[in-house]
C-alpha atoms as a PDB file:
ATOM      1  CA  UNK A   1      31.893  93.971  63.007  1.00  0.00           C
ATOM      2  CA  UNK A   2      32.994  92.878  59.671  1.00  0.00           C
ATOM      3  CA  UNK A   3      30.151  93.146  56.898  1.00  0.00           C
ATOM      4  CA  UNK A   4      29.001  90.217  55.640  1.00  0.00           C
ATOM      5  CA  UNK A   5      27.206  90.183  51.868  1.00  0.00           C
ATOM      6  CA  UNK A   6      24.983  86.525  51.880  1.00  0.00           C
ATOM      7  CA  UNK A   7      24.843  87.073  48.172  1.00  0.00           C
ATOM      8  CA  UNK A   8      24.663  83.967  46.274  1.00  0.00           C
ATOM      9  CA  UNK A   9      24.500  85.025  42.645  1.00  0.00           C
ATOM     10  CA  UNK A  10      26.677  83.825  39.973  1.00  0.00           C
ATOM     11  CA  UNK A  11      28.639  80.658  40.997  1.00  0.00           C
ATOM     12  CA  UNK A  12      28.943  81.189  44.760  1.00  0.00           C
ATOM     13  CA  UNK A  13      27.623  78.205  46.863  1.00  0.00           C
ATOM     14  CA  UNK A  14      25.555  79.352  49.358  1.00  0.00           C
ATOM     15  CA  UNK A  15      26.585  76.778  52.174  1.00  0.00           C
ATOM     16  CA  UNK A  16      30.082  77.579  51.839  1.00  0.00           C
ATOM     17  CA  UNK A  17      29.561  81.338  52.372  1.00  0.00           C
ATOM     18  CA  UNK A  18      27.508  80.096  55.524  1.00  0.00           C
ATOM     19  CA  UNK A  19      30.422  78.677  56.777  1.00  0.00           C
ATOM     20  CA  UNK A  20      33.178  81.253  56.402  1.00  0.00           C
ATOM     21  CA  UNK A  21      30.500  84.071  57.735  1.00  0.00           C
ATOM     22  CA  UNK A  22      30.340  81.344  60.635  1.00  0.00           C
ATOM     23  CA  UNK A  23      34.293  81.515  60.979  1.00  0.00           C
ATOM     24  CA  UNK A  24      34.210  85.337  60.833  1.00  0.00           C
ATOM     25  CA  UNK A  25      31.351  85.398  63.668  1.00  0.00           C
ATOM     26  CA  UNK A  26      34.134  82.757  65.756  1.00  0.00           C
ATOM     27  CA  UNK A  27      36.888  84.815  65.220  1.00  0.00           C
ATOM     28  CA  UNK A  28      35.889  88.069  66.247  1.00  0.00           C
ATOM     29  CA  UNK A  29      33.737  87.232  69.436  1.00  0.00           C
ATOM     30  CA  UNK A  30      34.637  83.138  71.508  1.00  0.00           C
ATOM     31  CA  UNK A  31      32.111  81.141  72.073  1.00  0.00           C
ATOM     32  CA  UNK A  32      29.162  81.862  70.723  1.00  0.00           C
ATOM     33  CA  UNK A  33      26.487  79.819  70.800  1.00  0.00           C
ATOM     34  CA  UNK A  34      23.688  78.708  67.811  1.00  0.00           C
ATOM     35  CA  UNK A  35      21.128  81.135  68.601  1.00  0.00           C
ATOM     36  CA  UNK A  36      23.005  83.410  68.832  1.00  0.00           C
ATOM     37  CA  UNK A  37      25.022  83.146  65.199  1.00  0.00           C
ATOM     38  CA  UNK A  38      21.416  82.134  63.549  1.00  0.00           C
ATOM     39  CA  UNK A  39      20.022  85.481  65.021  1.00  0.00           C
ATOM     40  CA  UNK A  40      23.561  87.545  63.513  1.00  0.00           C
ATOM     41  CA  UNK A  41      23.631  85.863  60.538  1.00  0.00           C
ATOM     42  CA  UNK A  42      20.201  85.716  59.548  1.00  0.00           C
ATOM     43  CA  UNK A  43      19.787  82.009  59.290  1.00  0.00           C
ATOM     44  CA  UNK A  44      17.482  79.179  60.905  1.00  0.00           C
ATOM     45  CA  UNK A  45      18.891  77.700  63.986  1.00  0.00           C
ATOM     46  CA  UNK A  46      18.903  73.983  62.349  1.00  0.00           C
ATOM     47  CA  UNK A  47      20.675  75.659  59.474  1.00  0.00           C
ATOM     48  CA  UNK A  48      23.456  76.802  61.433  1.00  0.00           C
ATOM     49  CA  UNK A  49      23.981  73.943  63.732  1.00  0.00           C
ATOM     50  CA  UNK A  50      24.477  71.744  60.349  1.00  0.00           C
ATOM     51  CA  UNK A  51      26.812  73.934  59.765  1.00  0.00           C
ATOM     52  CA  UNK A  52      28.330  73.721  62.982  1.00  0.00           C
ATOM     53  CA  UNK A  53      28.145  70.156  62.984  1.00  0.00           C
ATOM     54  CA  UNK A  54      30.307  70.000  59.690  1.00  0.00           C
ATOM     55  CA  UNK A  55      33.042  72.384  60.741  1.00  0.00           C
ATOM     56  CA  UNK A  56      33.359  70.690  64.113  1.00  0.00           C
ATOM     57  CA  UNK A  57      33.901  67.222  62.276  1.00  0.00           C
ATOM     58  CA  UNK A  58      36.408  69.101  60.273  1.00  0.00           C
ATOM     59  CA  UNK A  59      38.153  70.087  63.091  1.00  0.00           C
ATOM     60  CA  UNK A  60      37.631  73.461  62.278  1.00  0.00           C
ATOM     61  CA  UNK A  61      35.708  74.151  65.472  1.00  0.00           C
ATOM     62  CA  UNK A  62      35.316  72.644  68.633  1.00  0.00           C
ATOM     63  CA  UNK A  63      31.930  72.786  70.573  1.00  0.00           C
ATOM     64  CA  UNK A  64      32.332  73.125  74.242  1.00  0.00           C
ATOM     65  CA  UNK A  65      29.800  73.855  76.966  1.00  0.00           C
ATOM     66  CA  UNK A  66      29.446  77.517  76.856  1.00  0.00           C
ATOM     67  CA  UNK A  67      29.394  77.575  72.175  1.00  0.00           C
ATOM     68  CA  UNK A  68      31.441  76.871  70.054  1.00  0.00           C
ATOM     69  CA  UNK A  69      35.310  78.466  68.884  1.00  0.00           C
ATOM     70  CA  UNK A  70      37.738  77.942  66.151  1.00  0.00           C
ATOM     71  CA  UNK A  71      40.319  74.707  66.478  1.00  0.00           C
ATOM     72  CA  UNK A  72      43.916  75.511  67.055  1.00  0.00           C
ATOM     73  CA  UNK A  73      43.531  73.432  63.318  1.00  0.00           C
ATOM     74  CA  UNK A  74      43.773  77.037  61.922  1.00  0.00           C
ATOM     75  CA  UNK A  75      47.415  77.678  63.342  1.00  0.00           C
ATOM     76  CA  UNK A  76      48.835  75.137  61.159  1.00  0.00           C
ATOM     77  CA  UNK A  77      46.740  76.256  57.969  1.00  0.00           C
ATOM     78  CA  UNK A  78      47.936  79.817  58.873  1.00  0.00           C
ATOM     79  CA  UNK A  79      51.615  78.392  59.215  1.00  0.00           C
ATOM     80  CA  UNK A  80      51.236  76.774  55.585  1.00  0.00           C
ATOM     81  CA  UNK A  81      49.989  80.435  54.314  1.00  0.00           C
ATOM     82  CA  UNK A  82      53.163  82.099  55.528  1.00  0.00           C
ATOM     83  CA  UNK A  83      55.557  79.462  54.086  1.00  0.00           C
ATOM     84  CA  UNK A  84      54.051  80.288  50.347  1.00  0.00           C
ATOM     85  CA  UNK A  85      55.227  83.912  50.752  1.00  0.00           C
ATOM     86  CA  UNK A  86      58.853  82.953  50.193  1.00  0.00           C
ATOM     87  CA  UNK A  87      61.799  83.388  53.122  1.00  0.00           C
ATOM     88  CA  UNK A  88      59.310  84.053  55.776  1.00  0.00           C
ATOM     89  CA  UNK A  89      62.195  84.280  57.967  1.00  0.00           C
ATOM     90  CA  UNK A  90      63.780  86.740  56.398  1.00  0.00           C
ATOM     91  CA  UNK A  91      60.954  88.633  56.555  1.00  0.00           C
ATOM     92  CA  UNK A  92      60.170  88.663  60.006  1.00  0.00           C
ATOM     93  CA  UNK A  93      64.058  89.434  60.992  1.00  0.00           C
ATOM     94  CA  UNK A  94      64.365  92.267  58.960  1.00  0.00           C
ATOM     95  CA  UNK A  95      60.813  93.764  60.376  1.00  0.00           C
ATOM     96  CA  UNK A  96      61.771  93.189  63.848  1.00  0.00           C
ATOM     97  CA  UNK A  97      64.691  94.838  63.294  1.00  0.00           C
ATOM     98  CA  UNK A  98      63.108  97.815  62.292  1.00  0.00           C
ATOM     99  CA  UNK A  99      60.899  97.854  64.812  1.00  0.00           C
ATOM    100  CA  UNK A 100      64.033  97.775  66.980  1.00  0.00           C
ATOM    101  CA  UNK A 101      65.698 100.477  65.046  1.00  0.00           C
ATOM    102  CA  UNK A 102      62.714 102.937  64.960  1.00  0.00           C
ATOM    103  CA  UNK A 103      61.306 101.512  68.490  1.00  0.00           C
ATOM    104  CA  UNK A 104      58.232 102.277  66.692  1.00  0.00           C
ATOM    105  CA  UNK A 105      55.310  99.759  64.650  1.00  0.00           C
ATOM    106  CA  UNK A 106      56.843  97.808  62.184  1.00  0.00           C
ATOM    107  CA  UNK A 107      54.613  95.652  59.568  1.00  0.00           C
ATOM    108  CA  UNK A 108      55.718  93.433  56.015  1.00  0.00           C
ATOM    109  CA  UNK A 109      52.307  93.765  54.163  1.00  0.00           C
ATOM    110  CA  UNK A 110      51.137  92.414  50.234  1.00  0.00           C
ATOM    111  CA  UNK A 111      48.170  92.619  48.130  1.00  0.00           C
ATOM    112  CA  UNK A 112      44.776  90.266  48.326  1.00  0.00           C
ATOM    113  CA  UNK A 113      41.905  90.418  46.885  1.00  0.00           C
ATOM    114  CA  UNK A 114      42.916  94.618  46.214  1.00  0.00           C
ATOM    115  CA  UNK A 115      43.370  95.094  49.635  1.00  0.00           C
ATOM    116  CA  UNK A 116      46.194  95.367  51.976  1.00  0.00           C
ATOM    117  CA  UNK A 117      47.157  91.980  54.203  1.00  0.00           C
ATOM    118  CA  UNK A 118      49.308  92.222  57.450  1.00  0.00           C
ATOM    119  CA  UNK A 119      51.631  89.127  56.805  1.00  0.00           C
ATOM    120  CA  UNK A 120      53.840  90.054  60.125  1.00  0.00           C
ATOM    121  CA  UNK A 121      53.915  92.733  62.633  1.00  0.00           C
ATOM    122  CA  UNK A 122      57.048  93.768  65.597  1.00  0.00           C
ATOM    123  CA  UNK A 123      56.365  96.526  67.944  1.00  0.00           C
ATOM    124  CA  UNK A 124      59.486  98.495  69.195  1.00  0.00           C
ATOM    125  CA  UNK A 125      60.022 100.367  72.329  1.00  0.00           C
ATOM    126  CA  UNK A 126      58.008 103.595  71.997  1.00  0.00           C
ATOM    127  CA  UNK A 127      55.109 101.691  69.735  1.00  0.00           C
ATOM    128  CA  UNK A 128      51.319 103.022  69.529  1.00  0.00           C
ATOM    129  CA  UNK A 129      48.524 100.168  69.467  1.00  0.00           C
ATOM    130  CA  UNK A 130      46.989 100.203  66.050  1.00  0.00           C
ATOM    131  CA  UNK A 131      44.245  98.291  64.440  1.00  0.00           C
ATOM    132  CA  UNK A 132      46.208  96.807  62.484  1.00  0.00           C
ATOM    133  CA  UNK A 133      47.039  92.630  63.056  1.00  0.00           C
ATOM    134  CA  UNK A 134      48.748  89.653  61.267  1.00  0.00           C
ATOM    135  CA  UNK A 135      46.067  87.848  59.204  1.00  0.00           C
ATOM    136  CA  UNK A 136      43.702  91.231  58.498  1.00  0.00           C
ATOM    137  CA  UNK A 137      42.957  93.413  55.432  1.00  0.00           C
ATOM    138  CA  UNK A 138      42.459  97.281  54.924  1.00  0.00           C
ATOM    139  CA  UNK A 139      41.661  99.263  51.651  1.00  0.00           C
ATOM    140  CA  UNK A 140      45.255  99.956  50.002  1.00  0.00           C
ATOM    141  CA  UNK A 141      44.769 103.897  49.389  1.00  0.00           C
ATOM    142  CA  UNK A 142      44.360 104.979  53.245  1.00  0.00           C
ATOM    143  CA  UNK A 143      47.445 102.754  54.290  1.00  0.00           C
ATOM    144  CA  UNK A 144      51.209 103.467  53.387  1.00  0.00           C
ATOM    145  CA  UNK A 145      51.888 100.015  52.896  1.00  0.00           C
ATOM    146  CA  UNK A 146      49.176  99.810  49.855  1.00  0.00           C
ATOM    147  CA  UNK A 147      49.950 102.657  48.445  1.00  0.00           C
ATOM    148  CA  UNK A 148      53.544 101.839  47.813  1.00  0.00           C
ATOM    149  CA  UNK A 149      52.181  98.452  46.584  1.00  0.00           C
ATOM    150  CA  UNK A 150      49.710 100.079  43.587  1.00  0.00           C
ATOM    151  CA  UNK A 151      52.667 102.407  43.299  1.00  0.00           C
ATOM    152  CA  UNK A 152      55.020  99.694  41.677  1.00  0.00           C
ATOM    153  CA  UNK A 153      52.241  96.966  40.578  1.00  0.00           C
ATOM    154  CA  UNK A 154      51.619  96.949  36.358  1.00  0.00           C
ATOM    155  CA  UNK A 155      49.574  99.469  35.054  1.00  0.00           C
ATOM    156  CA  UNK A 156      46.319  97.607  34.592  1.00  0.00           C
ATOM    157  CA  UNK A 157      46.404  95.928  38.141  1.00  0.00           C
ATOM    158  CA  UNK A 158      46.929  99.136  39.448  1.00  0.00           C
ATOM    159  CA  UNK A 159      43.815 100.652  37.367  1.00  0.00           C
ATOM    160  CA  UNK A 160      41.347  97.729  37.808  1.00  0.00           C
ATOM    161  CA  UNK A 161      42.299  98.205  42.082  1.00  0.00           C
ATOM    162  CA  UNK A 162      41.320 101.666  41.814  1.00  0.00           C
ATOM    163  CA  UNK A 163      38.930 102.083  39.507  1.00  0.00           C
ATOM    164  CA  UNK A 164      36.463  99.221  41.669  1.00  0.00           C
ATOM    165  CA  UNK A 165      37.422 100.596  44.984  1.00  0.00           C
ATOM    166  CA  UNK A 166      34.697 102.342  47.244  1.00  0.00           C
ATOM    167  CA  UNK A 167      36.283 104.912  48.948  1.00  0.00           C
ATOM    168  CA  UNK A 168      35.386 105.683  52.901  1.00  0.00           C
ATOM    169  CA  UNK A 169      36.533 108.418  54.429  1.00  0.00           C
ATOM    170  CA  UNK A 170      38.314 107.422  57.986  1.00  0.00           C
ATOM    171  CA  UNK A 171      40.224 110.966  58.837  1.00  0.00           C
ATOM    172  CA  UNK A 172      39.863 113.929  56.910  1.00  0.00           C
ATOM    173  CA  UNK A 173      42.711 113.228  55.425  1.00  0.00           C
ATOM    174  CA  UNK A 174      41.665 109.877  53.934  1.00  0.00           C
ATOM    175  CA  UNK A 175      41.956 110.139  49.937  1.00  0.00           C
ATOM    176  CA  UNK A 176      38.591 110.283  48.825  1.00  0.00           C
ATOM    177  CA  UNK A 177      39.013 109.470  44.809  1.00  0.00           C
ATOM    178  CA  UNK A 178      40.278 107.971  41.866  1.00  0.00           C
ATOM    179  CA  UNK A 179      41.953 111.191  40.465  1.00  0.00           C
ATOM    180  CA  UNK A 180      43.703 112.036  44.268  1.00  0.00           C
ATOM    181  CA  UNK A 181      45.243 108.891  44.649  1.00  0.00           C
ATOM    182  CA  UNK A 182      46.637 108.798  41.212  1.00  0.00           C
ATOM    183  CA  UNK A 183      48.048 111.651  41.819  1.00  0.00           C
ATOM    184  CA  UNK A 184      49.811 110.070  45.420  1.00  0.00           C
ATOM    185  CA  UNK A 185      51.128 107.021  43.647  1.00  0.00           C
ATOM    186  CA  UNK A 186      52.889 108.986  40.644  1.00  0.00           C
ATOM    187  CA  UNK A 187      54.834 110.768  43.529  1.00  0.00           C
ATOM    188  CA  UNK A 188      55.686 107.611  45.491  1.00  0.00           C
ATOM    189  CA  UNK A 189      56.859 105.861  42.071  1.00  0.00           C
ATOM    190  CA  UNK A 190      58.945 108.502  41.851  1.00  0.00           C
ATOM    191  CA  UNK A 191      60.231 109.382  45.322  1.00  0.00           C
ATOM    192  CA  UNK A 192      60.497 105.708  46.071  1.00  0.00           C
ATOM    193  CA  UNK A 193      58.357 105.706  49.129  1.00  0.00           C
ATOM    194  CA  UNK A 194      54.850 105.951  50.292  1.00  0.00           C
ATOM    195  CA  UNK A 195      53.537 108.006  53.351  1.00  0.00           C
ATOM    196  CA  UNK A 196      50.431 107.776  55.120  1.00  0.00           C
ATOM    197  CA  UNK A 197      49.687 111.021  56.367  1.00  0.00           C
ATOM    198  CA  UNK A 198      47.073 110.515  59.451  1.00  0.00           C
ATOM    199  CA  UNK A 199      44.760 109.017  56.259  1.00  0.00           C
ATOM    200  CA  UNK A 200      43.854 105.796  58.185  1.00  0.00           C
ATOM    201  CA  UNK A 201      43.935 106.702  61.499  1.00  0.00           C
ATOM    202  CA  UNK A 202      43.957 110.471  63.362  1.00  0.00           C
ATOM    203  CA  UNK A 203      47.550 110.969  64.740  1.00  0.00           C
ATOM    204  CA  UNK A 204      49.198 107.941  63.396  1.00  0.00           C
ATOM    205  CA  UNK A 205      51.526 108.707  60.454  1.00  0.00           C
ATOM    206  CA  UNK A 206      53.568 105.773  58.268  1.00  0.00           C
ATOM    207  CA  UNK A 207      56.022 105.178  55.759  1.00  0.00           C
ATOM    208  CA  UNK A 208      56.942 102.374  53.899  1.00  0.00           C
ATOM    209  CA  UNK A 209      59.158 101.333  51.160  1.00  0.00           C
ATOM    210  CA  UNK A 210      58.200  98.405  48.448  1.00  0.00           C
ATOM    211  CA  UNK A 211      59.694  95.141  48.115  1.00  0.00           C
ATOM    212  CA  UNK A 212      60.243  93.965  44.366  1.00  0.00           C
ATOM    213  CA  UNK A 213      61.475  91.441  42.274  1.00  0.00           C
ATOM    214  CA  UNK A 214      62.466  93.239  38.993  1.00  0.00           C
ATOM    215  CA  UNK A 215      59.254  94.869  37.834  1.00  0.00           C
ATOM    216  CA  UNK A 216      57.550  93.118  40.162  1.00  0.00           C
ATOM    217  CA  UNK A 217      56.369  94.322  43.684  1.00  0.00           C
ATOM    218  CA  UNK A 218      56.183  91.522  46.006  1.00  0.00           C
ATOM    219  CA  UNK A 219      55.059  93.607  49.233  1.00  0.00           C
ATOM    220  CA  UNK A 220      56.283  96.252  51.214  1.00  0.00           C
ATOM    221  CA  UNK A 221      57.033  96.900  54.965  1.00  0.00           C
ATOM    222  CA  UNK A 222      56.547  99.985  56.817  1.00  0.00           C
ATOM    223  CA  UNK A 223      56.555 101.699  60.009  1.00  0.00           C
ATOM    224  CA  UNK A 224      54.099 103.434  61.907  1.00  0.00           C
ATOM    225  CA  UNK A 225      54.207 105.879  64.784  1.00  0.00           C
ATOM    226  CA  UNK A 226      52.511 108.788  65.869  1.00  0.00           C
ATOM    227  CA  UNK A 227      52.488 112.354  64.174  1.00  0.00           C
ATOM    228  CA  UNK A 228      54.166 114.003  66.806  1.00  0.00           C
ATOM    229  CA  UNK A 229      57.500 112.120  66.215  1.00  0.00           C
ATOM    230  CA  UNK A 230      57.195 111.279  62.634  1.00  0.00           C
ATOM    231  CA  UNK A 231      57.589 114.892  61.647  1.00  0.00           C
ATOM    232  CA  UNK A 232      58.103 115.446  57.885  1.00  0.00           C
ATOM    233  CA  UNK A 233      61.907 115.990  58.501  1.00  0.00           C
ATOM    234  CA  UNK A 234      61.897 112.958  60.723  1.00  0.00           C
ATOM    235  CA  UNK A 235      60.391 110.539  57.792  1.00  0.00           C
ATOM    236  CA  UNK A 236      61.886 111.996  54.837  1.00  0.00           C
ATOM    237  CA  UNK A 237      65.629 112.261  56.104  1.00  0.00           C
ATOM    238  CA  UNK A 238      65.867 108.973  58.609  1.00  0.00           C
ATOM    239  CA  UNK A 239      62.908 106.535  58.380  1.00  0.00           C
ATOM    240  CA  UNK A 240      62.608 106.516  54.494  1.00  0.00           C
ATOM    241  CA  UNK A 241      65.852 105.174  54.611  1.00  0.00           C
ATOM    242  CA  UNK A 242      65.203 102.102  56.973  1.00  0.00           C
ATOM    243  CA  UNK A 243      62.357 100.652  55.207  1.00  0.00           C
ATOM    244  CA  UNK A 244      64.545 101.289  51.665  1.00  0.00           C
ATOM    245  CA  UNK A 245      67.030  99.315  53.671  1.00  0.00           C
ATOM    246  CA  UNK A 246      65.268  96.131  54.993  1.00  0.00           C
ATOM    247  CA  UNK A 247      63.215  96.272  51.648  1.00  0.00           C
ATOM    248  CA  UNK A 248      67.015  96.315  49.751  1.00  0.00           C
ATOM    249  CA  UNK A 249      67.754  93.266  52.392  1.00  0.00           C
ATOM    250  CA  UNK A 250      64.456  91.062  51.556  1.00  0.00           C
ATOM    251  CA  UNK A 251      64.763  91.341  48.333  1.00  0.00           C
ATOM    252  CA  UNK A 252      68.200  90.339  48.600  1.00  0.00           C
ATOM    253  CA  UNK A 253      67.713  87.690  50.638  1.00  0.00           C
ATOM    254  CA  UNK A 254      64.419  86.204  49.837  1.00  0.00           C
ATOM    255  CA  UNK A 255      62.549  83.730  46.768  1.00  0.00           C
ATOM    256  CA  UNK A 256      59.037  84.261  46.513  1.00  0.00           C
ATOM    257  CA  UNK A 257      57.217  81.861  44.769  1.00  0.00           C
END
C-alpha cells in the first residue's frame, strides 16, 4: 500500500490531496466503495463522497453498483504524458528490441520528483516478473536505471537527490548511504554503465546505460534478469553493450522537449 502523508502545511490544498489519495486508493484496489476509502483514508464519509461526487463529474471516476473505479479518461491523459517525452516511438522500438535481443526485462526509465519513473516496459522470452510497471516510481539508488541517471545529471541535481533521500534497505545489498552511493555513481560515470546488483530485489540483477543529450541525461533503459544468468562476465562483456547501443540509437533518433 502506497503511504499517504495528509499533510497540509505550507501551500498544499487540502481537498486536492483528498482527491489524488482517492485516485491512489482506485488504482491499487477496483471498486471500492465510500466507507470503505473514508475508513483508509481517515476522512468522514460525507467528505469523501463530495469528493467522489466531483471526480465522477470530471469523468475521472465512474460510480457503479458495487463502488466506484477510475474512467478510461486516464488513458488519454496518460497518452498525452508519453507524447511530452519526445519520439515515444522510438523509444518503445528500441526497448522491445532489447527485450528481444536479451529475451530478458527491458525498461526506458527518467527522473520525477528524485525518483525513478517506468515510462515503457517489453518482456522477452526468458523474462522474470518484477515489480516494476509503466506509470510507477522507485528510489533511484537501489535501481540501475537511477543510478545511471544521478550518474550523468549536473552536480547539484545530483547532490540535492541524494542528500534528501531516506534510504530503506530492500536486500542486503541495497546501498544504505550518502557516502556508498557516491562512491557507485563515480564508477558508473566512468565505466559508462550502471548495475544493480540484487540491491532492489533478491536474485534480480540489471544494467542499464543512460540516454543524453550533450550534458544532459534524458533517461536511461535497462535490462533486468535474474542473477543466475546475468553473471558478471555475462553483463560486463555482452549486455553493457546493448543498452550502450539502443541508448546510442535514441539519442540518435529522438527530440525531447
Amino acid at each position: 500500500m502506497t503511504v499517504r502523508k495528509d499533510d497540509y502545511s505550507g501551500r498544499t490544498i487540502r481537498s486536492v490531496t483528498i482527491a489524488f489519495n482517492i485516485i491512489e486508493v482506485l488504482q491499487e484496489r477496483n471498486h471500492v466503495g465510500v466507507t470503505a476509502l473514508a475508513d483508509e483514508l481517515g476522512h468522514s464519509k460525507s467528505t469523501i463522497y463530495s469528493h467522489l461526487q466531483t471526480l465522477c463529474e470530471r469523468n475521472i471516476l465512474v460510480q457503479e453498483d458495487d463502488g466506484y473505479r477510475l474512467s478510461l479518461r486516464l488513458l488519454d491523459m496518460a497518452n498525452s504524458v508519453r507524447e511530452q517525452i519526445g519520439n515515444y516511438e522510438v523509444i518503445t522500438s528500441e526497448v522491445d528490441k532489447l527485450a528481444e535481443e536479451t529475451g530478458e526485462i527491458a525498461q526506458f526509465g527518467i527522473e520525477e520528483h528524485g525518483m525513478t519513473s517506468y515510462l515503457y516496459k517489453a518482456t522477452g522470452e526468458q523474462a522474470v516478473e518484477t515489480r516494476s510497471r509503466v506509470g510507477i516510481q522507485q528510489p533511484m539508488y537501489s535501481t540501475s536505471l537511477g543510478k545511471t541517471i544521478l550518474a550523468f545529471m549536473p552536480a547539484s541535481r545530483t547532490e540535492e537527490i541524494v542528500e534528501s533521500t531516506e534510504y530503506t534497505s530492500f536486500t542486503s545489498r541495497t546501498v544504505t548511504g550518502p557516502k556508498e552511493l557516491y562512491e557507485q555513481l563515480d564508477v558508473i560515470a566512468k565505466r559508462g554503465y550502471g548495475i544493480d546488483d540484487e540491491e532492489n530485489i533478491e536474485g534480480l540483477r540489471c544494467v542499464a546505460a543512460p540516454v543524453k543529450r550533450g550534458d544532459t541525461v534524458l533517461g536511461a533503459i535497462s535490462t533486468t534478469g535474474p542473477s543466475s544468468r546475468f553473471t558478471d562476465e555475462r553483463i560486463h562483456e555482452e549486455l553493457a553493450e546493448h543498452v550502450k547501443r539502443a541508448a546510442n540509437v535514441i539519442e540518435l533518433n529522438t527530440k525531447f522537449s
